[in-house]
PDB file of N, CA and C in Angstrom:
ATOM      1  N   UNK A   1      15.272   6.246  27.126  1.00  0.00           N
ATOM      2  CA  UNK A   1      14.043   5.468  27.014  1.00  0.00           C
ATOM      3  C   UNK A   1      13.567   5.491  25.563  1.00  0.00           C
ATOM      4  N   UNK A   2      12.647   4.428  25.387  1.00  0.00           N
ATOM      5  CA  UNK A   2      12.379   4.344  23.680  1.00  0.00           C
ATOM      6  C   UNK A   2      10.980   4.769  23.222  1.00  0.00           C
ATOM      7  N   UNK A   3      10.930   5.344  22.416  1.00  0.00           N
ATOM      8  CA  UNK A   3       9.801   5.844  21.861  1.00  0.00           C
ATOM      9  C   UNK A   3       8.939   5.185  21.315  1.00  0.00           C
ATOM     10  N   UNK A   4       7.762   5.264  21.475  1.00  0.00           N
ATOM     11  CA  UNK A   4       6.704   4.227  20.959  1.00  0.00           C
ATOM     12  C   UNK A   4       5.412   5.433  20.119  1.00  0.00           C
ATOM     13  N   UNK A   5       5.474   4.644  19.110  1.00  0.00           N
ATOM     14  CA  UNK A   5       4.261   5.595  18.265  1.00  0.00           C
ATOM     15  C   UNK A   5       2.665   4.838  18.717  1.00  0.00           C
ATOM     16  N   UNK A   6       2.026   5.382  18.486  1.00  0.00           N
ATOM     17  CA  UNK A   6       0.359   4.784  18.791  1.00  0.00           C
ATOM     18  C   UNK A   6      -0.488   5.483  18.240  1.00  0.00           C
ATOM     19  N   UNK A   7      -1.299   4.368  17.605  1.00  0.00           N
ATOM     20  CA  UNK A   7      -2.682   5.214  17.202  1.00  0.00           C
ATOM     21  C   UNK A   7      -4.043   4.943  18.209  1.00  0.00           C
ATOM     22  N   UNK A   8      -5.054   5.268  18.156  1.00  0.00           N
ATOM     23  CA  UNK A   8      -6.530   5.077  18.464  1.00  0.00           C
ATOM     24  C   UNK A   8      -7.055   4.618  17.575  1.00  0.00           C
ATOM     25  N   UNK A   9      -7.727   3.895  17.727  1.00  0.00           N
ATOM     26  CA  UNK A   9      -8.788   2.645  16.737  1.00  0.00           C
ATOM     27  C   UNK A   9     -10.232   3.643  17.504  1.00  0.00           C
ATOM     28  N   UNK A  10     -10.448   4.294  17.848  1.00  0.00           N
ATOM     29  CA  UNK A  10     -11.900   4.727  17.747  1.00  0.00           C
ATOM     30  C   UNK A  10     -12.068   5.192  16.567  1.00  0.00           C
ATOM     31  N   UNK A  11     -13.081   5.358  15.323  1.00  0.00           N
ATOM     32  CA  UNK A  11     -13.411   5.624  14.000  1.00  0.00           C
ATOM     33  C   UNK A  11     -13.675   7.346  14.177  1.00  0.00           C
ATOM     34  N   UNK A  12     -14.142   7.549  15.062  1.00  0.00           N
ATOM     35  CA  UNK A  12     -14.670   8.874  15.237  1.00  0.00           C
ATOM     36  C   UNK A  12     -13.178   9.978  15.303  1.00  0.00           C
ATOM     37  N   UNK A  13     -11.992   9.311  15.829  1.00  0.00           N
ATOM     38  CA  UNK A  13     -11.173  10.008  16.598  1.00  0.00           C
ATOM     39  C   UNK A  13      -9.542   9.642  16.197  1.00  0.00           C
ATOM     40  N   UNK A  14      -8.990   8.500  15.802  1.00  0.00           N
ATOM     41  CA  UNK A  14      -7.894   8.212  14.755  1.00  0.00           C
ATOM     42  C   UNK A  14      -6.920   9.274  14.900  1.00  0.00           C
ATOM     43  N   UNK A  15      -6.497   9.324  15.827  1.00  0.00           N
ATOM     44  CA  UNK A  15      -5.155  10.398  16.511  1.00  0.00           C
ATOM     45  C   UNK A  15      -4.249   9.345  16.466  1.00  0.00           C
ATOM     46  N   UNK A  16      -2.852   9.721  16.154  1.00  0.00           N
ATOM     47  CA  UNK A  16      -1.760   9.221  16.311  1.00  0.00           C
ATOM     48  C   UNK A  16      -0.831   9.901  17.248  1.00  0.00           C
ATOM     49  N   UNK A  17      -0.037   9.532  17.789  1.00  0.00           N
ATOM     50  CA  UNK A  17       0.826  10.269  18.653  1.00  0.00           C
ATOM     51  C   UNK A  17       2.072   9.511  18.684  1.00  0.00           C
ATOM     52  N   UNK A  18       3.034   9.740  19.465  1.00  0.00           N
ATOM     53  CA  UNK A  18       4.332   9.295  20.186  1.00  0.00           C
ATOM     54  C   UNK A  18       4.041   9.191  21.985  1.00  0.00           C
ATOM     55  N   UNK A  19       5.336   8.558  22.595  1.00  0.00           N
ATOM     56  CA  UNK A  19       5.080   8.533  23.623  1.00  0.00           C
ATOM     57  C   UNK A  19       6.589   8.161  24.289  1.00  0.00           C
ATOM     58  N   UNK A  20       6.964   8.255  25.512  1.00  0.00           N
ATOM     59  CA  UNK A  20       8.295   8.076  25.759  1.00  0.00           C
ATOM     60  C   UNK A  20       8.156   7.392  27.242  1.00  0.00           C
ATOM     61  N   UNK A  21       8.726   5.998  27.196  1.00  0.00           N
ATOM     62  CA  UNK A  21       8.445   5.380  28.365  1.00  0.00           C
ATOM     63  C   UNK A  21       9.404   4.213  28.396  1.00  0.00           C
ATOM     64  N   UNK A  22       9.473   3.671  29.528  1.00  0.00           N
ATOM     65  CA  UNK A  22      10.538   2.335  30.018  1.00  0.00           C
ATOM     66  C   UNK A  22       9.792   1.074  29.336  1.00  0.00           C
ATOM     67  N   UNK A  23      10.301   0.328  29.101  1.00  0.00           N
ATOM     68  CA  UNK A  23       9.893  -0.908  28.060  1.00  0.00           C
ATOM     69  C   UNK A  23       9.042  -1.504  28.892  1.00  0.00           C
ATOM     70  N   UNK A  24       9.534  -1.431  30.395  1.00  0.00           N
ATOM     71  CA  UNK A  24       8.768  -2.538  31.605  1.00  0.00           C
ATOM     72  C   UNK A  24       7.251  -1.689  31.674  1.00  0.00           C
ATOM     73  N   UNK A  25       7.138  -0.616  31.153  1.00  0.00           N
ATOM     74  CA  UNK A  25       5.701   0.099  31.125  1.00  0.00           C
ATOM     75  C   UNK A  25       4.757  -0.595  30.495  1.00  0.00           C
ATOM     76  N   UNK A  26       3.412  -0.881  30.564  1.00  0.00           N
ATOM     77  CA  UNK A  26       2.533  -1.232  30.120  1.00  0.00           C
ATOM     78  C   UNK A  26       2.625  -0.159  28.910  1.00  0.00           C
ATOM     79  N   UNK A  27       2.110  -0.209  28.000  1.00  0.00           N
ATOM     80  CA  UNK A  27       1.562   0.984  27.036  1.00  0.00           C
ATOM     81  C   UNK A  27       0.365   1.393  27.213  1.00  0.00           C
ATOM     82  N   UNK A  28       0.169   2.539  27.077  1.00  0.00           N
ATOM     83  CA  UNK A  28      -1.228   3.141  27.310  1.00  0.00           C
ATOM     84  C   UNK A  28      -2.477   2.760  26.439  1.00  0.00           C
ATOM     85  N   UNK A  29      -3.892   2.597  27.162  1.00  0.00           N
ATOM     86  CA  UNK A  29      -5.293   2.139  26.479  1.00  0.00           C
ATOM     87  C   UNK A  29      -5.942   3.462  26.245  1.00  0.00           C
ATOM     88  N   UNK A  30      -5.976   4.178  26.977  1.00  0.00           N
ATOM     89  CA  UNK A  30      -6.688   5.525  27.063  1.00  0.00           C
ATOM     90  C   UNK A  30      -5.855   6.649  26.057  1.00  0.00           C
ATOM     91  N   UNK A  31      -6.742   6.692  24.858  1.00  0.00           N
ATOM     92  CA  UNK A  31      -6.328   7.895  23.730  1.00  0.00           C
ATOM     93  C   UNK A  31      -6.487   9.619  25.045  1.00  0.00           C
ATOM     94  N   UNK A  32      -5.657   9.961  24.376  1.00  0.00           N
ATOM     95  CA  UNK A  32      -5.332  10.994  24.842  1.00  0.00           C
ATOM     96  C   UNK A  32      -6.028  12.416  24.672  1.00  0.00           C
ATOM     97  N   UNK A  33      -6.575  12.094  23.326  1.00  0.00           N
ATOM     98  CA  UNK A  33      -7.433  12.829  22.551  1.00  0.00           C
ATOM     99  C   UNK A  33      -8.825  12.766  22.792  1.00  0.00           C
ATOM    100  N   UNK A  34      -9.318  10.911  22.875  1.00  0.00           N
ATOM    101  CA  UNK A  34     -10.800  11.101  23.123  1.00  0.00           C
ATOM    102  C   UNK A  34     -11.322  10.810  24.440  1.00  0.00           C
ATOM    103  N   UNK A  35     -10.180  10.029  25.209  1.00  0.00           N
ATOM    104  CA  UNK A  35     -10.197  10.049  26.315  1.00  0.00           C
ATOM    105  C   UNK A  35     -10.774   8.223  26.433  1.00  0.00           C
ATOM    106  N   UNK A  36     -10.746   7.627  25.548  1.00  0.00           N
ATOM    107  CA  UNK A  36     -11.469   6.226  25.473  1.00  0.00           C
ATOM    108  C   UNK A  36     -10.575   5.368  25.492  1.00  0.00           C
ATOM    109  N   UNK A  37     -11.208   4.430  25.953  1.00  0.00           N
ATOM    110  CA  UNK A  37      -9.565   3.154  25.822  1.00  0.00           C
ATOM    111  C   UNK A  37      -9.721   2.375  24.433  1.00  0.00           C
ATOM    112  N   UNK A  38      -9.399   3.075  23.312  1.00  0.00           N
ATOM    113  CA  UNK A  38      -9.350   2.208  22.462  1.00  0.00           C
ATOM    114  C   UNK A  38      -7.440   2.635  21.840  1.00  0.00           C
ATOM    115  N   UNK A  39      -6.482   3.116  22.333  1.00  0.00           N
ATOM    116  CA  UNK A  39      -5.389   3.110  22.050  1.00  0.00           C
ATOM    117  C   UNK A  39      -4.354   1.729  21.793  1.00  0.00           C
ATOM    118  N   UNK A  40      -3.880   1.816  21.144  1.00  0.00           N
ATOM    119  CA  UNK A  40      -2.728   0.631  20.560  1.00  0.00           C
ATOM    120  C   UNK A  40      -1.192   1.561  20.419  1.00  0.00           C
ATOM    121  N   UNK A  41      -0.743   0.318  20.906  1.00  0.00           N
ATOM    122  CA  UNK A  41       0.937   0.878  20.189  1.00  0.00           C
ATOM    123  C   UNK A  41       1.152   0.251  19.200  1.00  0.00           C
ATOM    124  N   UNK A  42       1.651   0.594  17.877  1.00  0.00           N
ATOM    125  CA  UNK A  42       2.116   0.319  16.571  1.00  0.00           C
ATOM    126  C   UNK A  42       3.451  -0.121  16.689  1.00  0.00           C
ATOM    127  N   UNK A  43       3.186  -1.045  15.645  1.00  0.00           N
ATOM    128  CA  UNK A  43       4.883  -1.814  16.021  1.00  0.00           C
ATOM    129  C   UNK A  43       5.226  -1.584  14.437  1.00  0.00           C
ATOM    130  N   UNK A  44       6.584  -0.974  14.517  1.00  0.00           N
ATOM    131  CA  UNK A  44       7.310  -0.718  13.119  1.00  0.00           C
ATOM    132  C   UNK A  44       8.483  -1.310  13.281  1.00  0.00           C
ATOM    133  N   UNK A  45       8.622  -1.146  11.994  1.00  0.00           N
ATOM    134  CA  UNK A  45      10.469  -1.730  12.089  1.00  0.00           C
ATOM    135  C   UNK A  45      11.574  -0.476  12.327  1.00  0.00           C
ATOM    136  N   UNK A  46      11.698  -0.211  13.263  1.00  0.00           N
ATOM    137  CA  UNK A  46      13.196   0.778  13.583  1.00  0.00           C
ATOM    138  C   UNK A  46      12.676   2.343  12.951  1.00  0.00           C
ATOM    139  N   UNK A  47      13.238   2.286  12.064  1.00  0.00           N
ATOM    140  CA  UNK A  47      13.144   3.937  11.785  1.00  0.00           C
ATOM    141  C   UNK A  47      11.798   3.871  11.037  1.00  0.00           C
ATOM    142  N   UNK A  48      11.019   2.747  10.576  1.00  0.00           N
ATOM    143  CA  UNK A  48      10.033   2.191  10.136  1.00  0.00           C
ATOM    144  C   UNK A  48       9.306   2.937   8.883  1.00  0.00           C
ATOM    145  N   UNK A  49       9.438   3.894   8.277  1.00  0.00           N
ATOM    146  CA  UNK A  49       8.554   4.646   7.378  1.00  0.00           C
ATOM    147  C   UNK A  49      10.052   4.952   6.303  1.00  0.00           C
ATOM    148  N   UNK A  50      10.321   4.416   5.260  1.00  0.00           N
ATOM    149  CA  UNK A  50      11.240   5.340   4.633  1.00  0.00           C
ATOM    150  C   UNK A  50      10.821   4.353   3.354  1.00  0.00           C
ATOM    151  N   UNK A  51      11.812   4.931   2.209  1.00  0.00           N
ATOM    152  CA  UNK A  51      12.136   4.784   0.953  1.00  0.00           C
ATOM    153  C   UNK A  51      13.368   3.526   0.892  1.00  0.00           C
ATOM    154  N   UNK A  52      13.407   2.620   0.015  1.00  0.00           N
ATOM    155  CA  UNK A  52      14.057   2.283  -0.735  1.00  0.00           C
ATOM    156  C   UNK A  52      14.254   1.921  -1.685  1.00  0.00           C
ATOM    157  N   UNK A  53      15.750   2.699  -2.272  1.00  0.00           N
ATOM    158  CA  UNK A  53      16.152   3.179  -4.202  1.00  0.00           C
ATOM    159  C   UNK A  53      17.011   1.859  -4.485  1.00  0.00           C
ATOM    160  N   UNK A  54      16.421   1.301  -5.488  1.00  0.00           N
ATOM    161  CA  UNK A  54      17.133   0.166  -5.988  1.00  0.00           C
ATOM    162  C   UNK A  54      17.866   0.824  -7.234  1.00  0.00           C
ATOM    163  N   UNK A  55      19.045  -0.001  -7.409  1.00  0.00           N
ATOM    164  CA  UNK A  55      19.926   0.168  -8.650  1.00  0.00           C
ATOM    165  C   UNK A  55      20.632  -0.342  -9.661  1.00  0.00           C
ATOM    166  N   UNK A  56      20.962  -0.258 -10.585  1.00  0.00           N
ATOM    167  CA  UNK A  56      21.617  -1.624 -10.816  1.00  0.00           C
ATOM    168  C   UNK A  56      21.084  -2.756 -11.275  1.00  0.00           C
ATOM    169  N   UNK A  57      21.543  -3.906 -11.028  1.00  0.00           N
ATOM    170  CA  UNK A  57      20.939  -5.254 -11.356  1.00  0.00           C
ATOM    171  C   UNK A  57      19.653  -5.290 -10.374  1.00  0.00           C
ATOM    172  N   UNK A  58      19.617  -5.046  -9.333  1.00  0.00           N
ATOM    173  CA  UNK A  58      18.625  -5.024  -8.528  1.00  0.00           C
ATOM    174  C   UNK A  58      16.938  -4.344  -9.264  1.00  0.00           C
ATOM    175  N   UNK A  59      17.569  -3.255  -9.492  1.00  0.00           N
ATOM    176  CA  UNK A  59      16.476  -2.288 -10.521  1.00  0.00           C
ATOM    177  C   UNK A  59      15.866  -3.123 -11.567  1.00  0.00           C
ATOM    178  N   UNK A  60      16.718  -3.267 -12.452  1.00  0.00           N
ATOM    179  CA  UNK A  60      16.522  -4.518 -13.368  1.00  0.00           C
ATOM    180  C   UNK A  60      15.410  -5.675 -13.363  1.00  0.00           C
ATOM    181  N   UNK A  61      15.650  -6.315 -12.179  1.00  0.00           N
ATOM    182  CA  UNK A  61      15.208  -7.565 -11.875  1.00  0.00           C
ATOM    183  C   UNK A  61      14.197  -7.472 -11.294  1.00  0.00           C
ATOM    184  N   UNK A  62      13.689  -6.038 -10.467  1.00  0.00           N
ATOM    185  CA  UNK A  62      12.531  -5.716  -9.979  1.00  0.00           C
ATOM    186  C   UNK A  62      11.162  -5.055 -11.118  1.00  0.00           C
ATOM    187  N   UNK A  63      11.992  -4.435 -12.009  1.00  0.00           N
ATOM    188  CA  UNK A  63      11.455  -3.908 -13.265  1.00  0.00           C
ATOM    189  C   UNK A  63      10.991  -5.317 -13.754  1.00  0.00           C
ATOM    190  N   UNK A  64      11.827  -6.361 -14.277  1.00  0.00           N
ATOM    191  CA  UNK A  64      11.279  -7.377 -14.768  1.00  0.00           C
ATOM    192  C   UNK A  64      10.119  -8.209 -14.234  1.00  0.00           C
ATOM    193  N   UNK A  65      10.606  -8.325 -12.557  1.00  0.00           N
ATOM    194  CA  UNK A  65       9.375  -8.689 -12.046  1.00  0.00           C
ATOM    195  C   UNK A  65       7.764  -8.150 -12.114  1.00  0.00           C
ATOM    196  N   UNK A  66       8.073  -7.575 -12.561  1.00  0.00           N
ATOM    197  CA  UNK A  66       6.642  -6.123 -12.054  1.00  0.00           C
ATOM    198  C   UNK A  66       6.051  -6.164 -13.499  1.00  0.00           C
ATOM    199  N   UNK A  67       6.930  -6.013 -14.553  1.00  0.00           N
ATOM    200  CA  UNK A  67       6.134  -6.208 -16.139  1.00  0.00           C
ATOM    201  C   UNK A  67       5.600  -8.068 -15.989  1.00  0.00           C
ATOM    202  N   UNK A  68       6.449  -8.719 -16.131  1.00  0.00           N
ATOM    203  CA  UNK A  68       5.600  -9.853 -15.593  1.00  0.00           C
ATOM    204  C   UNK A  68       4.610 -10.292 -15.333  1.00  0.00           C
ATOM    205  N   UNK A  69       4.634  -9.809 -14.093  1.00  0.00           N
ATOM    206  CA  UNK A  69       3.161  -9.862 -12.757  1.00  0.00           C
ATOM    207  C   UNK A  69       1.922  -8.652 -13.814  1.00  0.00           C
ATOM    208  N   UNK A  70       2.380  -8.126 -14.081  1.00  0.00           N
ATOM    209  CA  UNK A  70       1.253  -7.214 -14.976  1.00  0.00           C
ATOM    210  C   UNK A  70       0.573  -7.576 -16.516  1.00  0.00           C
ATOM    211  N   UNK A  71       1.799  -8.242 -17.036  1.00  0.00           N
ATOM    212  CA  UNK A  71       1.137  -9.001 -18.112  1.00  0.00           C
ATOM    213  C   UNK A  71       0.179 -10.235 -17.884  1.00  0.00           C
ATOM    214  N   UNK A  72       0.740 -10.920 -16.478  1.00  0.00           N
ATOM    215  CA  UNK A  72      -0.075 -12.283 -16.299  1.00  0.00           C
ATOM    216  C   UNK A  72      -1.547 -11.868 -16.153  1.00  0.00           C
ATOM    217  N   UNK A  73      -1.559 -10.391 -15.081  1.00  0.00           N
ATOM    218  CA  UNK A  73      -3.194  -9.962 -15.153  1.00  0.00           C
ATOM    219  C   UNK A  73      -3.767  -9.479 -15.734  1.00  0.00           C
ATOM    220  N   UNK A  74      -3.042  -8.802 -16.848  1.00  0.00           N
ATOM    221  CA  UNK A  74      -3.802  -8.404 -17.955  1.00  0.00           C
ATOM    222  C   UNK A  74      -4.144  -9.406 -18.748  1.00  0.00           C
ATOM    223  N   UNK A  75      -3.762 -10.490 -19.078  1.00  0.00           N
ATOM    224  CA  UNK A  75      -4.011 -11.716 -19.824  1.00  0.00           C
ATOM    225  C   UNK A  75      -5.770 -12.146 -18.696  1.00  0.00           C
ATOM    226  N   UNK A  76      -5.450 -12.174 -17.695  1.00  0.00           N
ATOM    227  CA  UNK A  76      -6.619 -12.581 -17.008  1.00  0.00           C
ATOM    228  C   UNK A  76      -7.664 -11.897 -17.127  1.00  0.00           C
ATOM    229  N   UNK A  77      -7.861 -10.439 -17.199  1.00  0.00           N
ATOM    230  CA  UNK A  77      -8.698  -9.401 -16.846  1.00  0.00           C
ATOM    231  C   UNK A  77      -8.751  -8.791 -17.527  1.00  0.00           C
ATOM    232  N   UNK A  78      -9.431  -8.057 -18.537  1.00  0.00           N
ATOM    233  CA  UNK A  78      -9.560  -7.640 -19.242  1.00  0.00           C
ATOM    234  C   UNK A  78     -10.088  -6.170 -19.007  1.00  0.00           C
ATOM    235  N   UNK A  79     -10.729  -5.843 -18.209  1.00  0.00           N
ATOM    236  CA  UNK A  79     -10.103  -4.225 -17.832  1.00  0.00           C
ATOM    237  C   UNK A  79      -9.082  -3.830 -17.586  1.00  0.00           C
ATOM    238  N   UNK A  80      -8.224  -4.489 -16.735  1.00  0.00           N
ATOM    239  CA  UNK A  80      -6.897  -4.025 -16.636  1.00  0.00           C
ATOM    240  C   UNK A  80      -6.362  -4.198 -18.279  1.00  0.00           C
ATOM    241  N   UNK A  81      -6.104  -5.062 -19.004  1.00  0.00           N
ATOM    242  CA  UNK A  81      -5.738  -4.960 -20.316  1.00  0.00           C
ATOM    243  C   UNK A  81      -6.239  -3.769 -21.108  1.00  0.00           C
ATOM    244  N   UNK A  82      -7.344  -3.281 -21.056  1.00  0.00           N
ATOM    245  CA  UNK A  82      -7.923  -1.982 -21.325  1.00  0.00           C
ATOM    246  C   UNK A  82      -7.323  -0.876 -20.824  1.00  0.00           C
ATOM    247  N   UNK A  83      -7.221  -0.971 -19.554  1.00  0.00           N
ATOM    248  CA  UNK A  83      -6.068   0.434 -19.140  1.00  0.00           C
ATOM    249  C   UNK A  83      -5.025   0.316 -19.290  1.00  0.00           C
ATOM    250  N   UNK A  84      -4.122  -0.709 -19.747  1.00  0.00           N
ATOM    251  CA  UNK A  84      -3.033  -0.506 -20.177  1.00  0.00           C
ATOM    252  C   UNK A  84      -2.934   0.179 -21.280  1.00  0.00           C
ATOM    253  N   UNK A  85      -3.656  -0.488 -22.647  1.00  0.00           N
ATOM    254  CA  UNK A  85      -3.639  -0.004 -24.060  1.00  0.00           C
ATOM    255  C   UNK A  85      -4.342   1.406 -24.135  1.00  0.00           C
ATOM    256  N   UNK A  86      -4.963   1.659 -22.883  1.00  0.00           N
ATOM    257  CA  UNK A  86      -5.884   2.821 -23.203  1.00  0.00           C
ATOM    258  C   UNK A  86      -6.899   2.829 -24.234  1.00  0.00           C
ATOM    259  N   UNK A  87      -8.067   3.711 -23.700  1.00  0.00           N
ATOM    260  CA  UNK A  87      -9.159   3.593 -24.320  1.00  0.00           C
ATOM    261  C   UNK A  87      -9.452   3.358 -25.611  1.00  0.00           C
ATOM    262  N   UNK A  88      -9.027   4.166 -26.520  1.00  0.00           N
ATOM    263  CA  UNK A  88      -8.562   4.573 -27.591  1.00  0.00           C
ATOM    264  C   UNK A  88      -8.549   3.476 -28.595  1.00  0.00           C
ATOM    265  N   UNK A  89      -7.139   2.882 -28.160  1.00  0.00           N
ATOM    266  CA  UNK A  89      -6.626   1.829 -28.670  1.00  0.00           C
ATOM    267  C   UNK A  89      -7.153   0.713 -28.338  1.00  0.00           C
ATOM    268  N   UNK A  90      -7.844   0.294 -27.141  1.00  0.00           N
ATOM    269  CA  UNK A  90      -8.620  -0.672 -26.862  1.00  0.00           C
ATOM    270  C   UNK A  90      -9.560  -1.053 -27.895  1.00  0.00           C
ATOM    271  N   UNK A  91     -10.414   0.342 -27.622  1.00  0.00           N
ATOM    272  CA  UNK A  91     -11.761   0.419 -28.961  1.00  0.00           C
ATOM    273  C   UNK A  91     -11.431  -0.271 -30.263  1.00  0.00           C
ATOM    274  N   UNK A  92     -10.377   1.008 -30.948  1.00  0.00           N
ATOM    275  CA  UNK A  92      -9.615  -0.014 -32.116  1.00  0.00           C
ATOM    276  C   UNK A  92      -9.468  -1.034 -32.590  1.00  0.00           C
ATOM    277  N   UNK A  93      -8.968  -1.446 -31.135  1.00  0.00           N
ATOM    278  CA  UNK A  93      -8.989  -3.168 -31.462  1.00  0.00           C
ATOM    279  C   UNK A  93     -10.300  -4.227 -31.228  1.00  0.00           C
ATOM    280  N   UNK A  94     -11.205  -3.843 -30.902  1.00  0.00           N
ATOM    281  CA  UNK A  94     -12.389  -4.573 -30.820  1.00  0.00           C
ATOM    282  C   UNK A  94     -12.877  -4.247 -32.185  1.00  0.00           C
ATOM    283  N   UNK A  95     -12.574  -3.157 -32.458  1.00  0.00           N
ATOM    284  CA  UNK A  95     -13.759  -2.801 -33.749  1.00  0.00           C
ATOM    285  C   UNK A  95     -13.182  -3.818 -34.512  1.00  0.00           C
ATOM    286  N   UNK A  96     -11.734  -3.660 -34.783  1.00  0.00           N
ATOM    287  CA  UNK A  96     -10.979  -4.353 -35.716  1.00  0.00           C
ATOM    288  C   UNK A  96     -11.747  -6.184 -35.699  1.00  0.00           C
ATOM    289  N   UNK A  97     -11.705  -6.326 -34.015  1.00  0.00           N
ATOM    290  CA  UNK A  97     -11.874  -7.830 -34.407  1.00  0.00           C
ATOM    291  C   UNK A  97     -13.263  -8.350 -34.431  1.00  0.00           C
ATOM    292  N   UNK A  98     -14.023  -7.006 -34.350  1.00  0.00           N
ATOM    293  CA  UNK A  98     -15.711  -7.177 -34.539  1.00  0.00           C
ATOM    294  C   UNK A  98     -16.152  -7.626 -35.876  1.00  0.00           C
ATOM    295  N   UNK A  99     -15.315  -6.841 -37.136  1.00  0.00           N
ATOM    296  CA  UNK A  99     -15.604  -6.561 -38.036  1.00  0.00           C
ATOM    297  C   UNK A  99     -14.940  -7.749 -39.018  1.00  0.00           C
ATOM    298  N   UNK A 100     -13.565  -8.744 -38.152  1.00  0.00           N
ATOM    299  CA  UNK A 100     -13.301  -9.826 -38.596  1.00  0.00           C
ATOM    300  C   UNK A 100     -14.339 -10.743 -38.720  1.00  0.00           C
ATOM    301  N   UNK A 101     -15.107 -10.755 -37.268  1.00  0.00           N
ATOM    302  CA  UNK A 101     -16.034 -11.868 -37.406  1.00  0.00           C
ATOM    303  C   UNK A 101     -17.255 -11.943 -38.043  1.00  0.00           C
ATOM    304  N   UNK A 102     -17.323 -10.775 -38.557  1.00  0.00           N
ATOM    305  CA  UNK A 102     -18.769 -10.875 -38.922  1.00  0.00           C
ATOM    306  C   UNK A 102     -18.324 -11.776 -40.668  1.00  0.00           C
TER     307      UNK A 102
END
């Protein structure tokens, strides 16, 4: 029989568990813990929680993507452009272009 993970949606109470039952089973409403029917079964994909290590060209192309996507919002936003350069250097450069304009 297949295992089904579930949490509780009550705020107070947010227990997770497992459970082992025939597919034709309803899944359970009643948390186990608070005794309330606010239980759900969670739907994952298969072994559902893990890691994956890219390598290679793959690595590469994900690296590229990601500097990308980070320059476009730093161009937009200007705090994030600040935490990139860090404080420091941020400052620097305002003073620098404060002192152009005057």
């Amino acid at each position: 029989m297949p295992t089904y993970e579930h949490t509780c949606h009550n705020p107070e109470c947010k227990n997770e568990w497992e459970d082992i039952y025939s597919i034709k089973t309803d899944p359970p409403k009643v948390c186990p813990k608070c005794n309330q029917e606010t239980a759900q079964r969670v739907i994952s994909g298969g072994s559902g929680k893990g890691i994956v290590n890219l390598t290679g060209q793959d690595l590469t192309d994900k690296l590229k993507s990601d500097a990308s996507q980070i320059q476009r919002e730093a161009a937009r936003d200007e705090k994030k452009y600040a935490n990139l350069l860090g404080e420091s250097r941020y400052s620097e450069m305002q003073t620098k272009m404060d002192r152009r304009g005057r």
